[in-house]
Structures are given as C-alpha cells and as structure tokens.
C-alpha atoms as a PDB file:
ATOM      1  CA  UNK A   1       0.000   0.000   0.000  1.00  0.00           C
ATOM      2  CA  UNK A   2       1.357   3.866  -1.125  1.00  0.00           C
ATOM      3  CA  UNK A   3       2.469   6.030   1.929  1.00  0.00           C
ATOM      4  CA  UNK A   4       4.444   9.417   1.932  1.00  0.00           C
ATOM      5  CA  UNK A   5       7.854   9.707   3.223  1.00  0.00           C
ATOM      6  CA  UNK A   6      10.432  12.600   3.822  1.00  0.00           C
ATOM      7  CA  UNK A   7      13.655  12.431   1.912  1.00  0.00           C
ATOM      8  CA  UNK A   8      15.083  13.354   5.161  1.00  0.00           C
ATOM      9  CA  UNK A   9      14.303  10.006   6.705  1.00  0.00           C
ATOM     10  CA  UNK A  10      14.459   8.551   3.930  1.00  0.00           C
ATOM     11  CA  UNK A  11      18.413   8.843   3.589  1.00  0.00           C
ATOM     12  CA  UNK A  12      19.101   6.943   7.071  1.00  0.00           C
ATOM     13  CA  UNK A  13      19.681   3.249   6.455  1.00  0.00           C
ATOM     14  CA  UNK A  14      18.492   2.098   9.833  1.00  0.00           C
ATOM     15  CA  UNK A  15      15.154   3.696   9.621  1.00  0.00           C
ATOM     16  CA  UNK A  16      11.306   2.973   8.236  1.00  0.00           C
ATOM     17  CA  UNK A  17       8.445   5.354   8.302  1.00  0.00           C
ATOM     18  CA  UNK A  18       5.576   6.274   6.662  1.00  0.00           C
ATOM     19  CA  UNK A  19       2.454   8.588   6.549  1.00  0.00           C
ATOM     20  CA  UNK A  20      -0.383   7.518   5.709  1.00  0.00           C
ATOM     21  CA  UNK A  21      -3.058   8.415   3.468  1.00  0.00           C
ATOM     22  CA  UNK A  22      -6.505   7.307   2.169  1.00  0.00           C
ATOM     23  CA  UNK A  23      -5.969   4.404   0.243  1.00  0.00           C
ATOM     24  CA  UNK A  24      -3.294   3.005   2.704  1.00  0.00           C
ATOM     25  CA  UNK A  25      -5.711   2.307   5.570  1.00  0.00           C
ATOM     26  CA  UNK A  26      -4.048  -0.600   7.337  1.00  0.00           C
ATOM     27  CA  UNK A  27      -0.574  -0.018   5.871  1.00  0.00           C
ATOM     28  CA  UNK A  28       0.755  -0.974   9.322  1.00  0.00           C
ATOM     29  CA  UNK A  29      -0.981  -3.319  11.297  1.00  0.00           C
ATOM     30  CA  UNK A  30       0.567  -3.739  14.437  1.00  0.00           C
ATOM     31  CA  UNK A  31       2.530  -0.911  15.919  1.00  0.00           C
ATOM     32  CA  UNK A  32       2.367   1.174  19.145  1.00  0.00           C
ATOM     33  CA  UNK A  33      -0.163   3.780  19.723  1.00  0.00           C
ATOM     34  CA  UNK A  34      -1.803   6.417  22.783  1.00  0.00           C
ATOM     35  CA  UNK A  35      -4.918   7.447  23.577  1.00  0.00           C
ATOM     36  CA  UNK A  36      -4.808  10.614  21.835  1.00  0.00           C
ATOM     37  CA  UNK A  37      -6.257  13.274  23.774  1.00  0.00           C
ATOM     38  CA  UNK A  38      -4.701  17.036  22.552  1.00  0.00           C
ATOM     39  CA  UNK A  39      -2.186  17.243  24.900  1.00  0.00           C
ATOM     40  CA  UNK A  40       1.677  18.115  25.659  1.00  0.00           C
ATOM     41  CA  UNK A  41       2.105  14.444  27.233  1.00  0.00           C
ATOM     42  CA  UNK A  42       5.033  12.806  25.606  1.00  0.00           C
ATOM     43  CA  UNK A  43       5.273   8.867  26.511  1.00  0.00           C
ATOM     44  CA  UNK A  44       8.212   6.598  26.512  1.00  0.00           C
ATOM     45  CA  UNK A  45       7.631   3.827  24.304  1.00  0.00           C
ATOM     46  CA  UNK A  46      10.833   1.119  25.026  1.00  0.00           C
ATOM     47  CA  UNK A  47      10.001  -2.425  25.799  1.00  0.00           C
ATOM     48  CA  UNK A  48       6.204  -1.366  25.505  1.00  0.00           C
ATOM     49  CA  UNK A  49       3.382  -2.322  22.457  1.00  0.00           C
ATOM     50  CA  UNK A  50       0.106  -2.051  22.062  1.00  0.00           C
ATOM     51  CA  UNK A  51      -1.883   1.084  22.806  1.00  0.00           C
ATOM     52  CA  UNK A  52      -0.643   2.577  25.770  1.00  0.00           C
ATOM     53  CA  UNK A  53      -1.855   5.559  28.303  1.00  0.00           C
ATOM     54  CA  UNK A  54      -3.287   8.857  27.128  1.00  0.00           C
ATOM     55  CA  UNK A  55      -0.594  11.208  25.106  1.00  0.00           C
ATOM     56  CA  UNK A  56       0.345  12.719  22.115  1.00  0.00           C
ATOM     57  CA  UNK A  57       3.730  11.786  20.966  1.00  0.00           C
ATOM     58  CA  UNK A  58       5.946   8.795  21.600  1.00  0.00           C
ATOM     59  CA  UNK A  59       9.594   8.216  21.905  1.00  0.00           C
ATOM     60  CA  UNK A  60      11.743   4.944  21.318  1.00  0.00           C
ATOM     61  CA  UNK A  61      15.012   3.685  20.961  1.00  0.00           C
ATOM     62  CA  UNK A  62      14.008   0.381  20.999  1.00  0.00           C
ATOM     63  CA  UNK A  63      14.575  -1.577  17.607  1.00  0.00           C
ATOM     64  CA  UNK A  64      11.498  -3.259  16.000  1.00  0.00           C
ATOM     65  CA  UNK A  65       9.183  -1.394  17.940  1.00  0.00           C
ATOM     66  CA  UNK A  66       6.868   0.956  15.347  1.00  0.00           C
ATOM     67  CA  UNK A  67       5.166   3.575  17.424  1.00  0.00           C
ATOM     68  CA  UNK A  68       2.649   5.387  15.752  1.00  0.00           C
ATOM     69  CA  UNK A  69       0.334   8.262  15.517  1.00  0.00           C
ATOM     70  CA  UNK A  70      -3.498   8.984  14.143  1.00  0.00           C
ATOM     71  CA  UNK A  71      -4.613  12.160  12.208  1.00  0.00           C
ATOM     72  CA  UNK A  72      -7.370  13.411  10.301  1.00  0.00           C
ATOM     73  CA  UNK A  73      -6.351  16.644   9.752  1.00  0.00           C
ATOM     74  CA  UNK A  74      -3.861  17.511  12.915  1.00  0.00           C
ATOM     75  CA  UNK A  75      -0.555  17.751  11.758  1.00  0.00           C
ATOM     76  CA  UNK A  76       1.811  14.287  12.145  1.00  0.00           C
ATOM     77  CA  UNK A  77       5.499  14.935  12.814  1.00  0.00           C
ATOM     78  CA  UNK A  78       8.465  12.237  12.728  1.00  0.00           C
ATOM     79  CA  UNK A  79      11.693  12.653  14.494  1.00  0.00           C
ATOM     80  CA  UNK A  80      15.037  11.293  14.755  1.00  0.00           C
ATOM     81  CA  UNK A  81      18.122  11.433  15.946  1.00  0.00           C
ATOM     82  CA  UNK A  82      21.320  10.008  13.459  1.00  0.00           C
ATOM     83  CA  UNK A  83      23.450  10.374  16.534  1.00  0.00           C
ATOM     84  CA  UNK A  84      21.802   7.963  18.727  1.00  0.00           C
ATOM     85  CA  UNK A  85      19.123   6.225  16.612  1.00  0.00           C
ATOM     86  CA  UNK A  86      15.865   7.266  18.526  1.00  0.00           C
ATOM     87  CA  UNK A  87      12.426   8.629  17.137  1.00  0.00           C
ATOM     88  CA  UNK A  88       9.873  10.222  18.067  1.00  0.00           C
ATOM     89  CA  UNK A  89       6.335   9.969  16.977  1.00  0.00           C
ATOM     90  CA  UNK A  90       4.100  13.161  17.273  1.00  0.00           C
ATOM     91  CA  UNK A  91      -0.125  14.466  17.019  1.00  0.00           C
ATOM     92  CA  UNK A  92      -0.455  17.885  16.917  1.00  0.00           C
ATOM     93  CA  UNK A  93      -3.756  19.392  16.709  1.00  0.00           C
ATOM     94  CA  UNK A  94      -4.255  22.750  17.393  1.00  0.00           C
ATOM     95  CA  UNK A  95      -4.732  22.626  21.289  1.00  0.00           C
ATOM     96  CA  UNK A  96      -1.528  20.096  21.314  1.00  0.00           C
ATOM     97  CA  UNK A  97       0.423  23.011  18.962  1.00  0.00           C
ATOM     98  CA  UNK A  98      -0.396  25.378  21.466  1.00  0.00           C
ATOM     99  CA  UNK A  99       0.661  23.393  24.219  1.00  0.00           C
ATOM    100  CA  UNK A 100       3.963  22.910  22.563  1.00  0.00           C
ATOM    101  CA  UNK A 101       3.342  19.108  22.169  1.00  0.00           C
ATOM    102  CA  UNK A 102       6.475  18.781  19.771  1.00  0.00           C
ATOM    103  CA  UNK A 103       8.988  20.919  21.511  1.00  0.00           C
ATOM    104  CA  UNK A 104       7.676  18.664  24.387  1.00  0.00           C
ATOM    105  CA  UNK A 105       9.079  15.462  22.691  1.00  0.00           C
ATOM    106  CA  UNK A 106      11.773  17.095  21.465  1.00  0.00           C
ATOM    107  CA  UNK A 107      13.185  17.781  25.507  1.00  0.00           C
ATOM    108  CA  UNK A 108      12.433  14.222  25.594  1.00  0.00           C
ATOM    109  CA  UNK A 109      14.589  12.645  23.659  1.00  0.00           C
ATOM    110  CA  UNK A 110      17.212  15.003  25.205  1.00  0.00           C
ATOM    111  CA  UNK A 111      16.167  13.927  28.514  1.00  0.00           C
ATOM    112  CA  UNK A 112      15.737   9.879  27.489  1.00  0.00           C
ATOM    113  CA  UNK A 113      18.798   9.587  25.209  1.00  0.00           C
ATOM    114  CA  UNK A 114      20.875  12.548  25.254  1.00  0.00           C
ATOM    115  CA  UNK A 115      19.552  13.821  22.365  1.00  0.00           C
ATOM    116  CA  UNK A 116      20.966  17.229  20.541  1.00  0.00           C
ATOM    117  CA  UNK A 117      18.007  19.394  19.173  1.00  0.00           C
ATOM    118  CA  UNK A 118      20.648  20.612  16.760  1.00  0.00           C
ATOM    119  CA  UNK A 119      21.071  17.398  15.112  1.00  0.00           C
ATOM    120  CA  UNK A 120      17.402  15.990  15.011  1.00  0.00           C
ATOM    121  CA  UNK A 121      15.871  15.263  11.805  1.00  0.00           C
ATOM    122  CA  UNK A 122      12.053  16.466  11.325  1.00  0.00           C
ATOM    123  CA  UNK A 123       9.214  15.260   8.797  1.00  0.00           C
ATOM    124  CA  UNK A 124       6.005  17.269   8.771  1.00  0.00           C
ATOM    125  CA  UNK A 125       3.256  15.203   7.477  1.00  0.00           C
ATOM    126  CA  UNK A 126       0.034  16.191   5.150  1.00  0.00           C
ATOM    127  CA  UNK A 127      -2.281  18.333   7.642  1.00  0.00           C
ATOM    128  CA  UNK A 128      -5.033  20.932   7.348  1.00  0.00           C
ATOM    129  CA  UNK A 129      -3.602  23.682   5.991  1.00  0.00           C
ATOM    130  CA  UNK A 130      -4.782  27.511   6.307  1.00  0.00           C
ATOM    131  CA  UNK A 131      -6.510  27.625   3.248  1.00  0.00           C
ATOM    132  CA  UNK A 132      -9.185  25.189   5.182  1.00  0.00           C
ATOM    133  CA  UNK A 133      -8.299  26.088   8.441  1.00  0.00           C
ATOM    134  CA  UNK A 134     -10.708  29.102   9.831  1.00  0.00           C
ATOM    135  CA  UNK A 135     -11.210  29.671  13.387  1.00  0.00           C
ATOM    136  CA  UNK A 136     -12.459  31.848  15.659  1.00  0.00           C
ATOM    137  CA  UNK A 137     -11.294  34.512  17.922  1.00  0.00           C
ATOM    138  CA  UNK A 138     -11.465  31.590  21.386  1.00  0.00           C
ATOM    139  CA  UNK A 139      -9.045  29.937  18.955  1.00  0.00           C
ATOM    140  CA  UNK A 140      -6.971  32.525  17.403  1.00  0.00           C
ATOM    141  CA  UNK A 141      -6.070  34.255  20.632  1.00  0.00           C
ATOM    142  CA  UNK A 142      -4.573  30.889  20.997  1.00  0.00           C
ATOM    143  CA  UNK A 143      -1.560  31.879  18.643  1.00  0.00           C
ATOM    144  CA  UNK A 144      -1.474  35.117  19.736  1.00  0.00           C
ATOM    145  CA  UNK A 145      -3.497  36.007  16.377  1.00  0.00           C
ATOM    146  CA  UNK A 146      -6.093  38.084  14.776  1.00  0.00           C
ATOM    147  CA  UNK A 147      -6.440  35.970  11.431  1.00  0.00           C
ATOM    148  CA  UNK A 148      -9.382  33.533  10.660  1.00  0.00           C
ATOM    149  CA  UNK A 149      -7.022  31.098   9.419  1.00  0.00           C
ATOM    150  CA  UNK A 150      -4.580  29.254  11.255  1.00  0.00           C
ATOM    151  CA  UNK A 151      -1.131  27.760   9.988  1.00  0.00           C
ATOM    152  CA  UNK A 152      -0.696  24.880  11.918  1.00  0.00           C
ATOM    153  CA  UNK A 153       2.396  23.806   9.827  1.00  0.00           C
ATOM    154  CA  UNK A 154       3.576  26.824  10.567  1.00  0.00           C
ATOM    155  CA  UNK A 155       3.137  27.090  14.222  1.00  0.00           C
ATOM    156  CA  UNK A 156       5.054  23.665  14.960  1.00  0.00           C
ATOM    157  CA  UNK A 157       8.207  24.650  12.966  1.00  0.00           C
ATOM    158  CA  UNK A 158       8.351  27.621  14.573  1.00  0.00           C
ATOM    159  CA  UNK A 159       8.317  25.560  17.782  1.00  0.00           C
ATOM    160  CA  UNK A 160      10.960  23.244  16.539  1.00  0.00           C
ATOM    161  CA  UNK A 161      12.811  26.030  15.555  1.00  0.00           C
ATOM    162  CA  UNK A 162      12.493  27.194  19.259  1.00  0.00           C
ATOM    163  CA  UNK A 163      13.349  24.087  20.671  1.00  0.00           C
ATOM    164  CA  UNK A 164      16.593  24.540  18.576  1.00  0.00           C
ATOM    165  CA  UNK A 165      16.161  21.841  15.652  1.00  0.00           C
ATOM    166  CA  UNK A 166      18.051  23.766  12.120  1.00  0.00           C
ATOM    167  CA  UNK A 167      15.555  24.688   9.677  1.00  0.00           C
ATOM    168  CA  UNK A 168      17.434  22.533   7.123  1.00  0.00           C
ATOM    169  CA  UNK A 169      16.765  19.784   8.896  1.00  0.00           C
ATOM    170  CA  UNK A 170      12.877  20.046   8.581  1.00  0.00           C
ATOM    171  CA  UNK A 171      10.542  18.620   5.784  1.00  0.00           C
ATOM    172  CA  UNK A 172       7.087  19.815   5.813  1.00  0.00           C
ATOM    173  CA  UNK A 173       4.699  18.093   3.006  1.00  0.00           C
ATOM    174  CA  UNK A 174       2.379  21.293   2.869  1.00  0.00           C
ATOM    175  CA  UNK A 175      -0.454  19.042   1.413  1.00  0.00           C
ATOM    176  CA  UNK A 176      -3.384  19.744   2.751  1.00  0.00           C
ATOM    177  CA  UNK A 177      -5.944  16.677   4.379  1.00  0.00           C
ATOM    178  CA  UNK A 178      -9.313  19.082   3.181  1.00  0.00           C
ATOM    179  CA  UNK A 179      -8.113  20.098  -0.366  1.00  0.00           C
ATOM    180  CA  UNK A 180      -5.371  18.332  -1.745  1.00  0.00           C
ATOM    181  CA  UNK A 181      -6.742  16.401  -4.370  1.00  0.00           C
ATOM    182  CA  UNK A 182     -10.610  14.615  -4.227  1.00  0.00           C
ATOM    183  CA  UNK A 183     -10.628  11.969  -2.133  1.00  0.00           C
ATOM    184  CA  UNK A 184      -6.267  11.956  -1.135  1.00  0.00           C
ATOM    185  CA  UNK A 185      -6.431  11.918   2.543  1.00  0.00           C
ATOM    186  CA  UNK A 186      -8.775  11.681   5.503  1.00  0.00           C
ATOM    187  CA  UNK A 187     -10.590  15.010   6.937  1.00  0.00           C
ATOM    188  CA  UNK A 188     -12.649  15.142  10.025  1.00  0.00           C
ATOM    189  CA  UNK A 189     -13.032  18.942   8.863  1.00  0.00           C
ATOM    190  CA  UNK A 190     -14.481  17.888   5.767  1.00  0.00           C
ATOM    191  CA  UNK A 191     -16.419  14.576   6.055  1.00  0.00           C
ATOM    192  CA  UNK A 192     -17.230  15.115   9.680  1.00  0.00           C
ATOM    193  CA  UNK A 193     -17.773  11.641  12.060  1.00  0.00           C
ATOM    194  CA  UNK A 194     -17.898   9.471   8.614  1.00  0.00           C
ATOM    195  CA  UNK A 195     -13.738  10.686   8.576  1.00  0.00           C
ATOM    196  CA  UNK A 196     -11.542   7.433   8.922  1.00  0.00           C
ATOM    197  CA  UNK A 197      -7.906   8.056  10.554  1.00  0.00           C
ATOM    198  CA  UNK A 198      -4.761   8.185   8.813  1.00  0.00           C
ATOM    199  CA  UNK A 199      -1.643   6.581  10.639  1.00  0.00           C
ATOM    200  CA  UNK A 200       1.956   8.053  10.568  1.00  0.00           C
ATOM    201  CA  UNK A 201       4.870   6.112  12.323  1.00  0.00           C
ATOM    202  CA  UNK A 202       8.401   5.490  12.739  1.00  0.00           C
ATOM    203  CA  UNK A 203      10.590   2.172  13.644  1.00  0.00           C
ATOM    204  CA  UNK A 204      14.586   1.734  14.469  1.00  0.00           C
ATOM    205  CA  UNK A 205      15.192  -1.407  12.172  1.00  0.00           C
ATOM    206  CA  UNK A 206      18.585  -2.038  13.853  1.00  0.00           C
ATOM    207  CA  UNK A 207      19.692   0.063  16.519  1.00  0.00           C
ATOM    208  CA  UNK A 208      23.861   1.119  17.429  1.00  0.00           C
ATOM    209  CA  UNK A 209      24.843  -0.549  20.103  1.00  0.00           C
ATOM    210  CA  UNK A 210      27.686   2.289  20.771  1.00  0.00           C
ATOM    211  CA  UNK A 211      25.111   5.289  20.710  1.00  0.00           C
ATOM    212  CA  UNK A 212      21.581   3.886  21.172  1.00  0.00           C
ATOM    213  CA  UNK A 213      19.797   4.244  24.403  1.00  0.00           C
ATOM    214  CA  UNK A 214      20.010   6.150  27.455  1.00  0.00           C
END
C-alpha cells in the first residue's frame, strides 16, 4: 500500500516510516499507539506495544518497535536522531500546537537519550492547511493572532525552531488533508464523524549498540 515519506528520513539506512493516506488504511498493522487526547504528554515507548496511556507523541530507541500516531487533519510529525538512533512519533492538533506538544518530545529525547536538538531530523506530514483552516477569535487568541485562518504547519516549525532543531533539517509536506486532491487523505473537517484516521509512524530497524539508548 502507497504512503508518503520525507527524503530526510528517507536517507538513514536504519530507519522505516511512513504517513499515511486514504488508500493506505491498514498499511501498518501492528505498531504502538496512545490514547490521543490534545495534549503536551510525551510517553516513553521502550520495551512497551500495544496502545498505551493517554498522550500525544511517543519516543523509542528500541529496535522493532513501530510507534505510531493517528490524524485526520492535525498535523503528524516524525523525528530522529542520526546520533543515537531514537524517534519520536508526534499528534499535533491545534490545542496540542499550542501546548507545545512537539517541543515537548523534542526535551524528551534530550532527557531519554541525550539527544541534541541541533542534530534531530524532522518530517512534517500532510495536515489541514490555512486555506481550510478558519477559526475563531477563542481559537486565534490561541496563537497570539487576529487571522481567521490558522497555519498549523507553521506554528510547529516555529516551535521546533524554538526548541533549537536547524531549519534545514525540517521537511514539511504542505499538502493539505481538506483540499489536496478529491478523495487523497482523511478530513474530520471535511467529512465530519464518517472521517476514517490516517496513521503516521516510525521504527529503528537495527539500533547502534555504541550510541543507542540512554
């Protein structure tokens, strides 16, 4: 089944990922997943599978272990570090973007594995974009904005930026779930409660046994 991937990612040999879209419901059945509840809870994922606790992003350095995030318009972000081989898995809808959900996992993996922000590697998968994303004020004043649209693309790079990952070391997809293309990717903005999930996750396929872990 077809599912996106960064070039970024793409160039490390001891990595798989994926983001989903429409027609690759199911592309991964088994791999480790939250309760997803728009928050800045970041859960460690090593010698754990299944769905776990409530969160919004998951970390590993634990080889063979796919951990895994659902979206529907929220924006999907993969991490990892080259140094160490560790990933990060991450839902950011808006409330989870303002609560900094990403720069969250980021100080994770710096706390977990020794991570440097400076070396991470970022993927920005498809998400509603502001052409289709109008808000109100209550939601706005979130982002410290006046505008009827939201950029929540936007809003998370700044924050890795912030959190001090380099700029050339993100890859955002800008495609958005509403518009880009009839029928492409899941919306819950467009098609409401008949909107499926799309998933977008990471694995370690062999790990370094001189950087990996903690």
């Amino acid at each position: 089944m077809p599912v996106l991937q960064s070039p970024l990612l793409s160039a490390l040999e001891w990595l798989k990922h994926g983001f989903g879209i429409r027609s690759s419901d199911g592309w991964i059945p088994d791999y480790t997943s939250l309760k997803q509840i728009h928050s800045s809870k970041v859960v460690l994922a090593d010698g754990r599978r299944g769905t776990l606790e409530e969160g919004d992003a998951l970390v590993t350095g634990e080889a063979g272990n796919w951990i895994g995030v659902r979206t529907a318009d929220c924006v999907p972000i993969l991490i990892a570090d080259p140094e160490h081989r560790v990933v990060a898995a991450v839902h950011a809808g808006w409330r989870g973007t303002v609560a900094s959900i990403v720069t969250r996992a980021v100080d994770k993996l710096t706390l977990e594995y020794r991570s440097d922000p400076g070396r991470l590697l970022v993927a920005i998968g498809p998400a509603i974009g502001p052409c289709c994303f109008e808000v109100g004020p209550e939601v706005a004043c979130q982002f410290d904005s006046t505008a009827r649209t939201i950029d929540l693309v936007k809003a998370n790079w700044q924050r890795l930026l912030d959190a001090g990952v380099r700029p050339d070391h993100i890859h955002a997809m800008r495609l958005c779930t509403v518009c880009s293309g009839p029928g492409q990717f899941h919306s819950f903005r467009r098609d409401k409660e008949q909107s499926g999930r799309m998933v977008s996750a990471v694995c370690i396929e062999f790990g370094d046994e001189k950087s990996a872990g903690r």
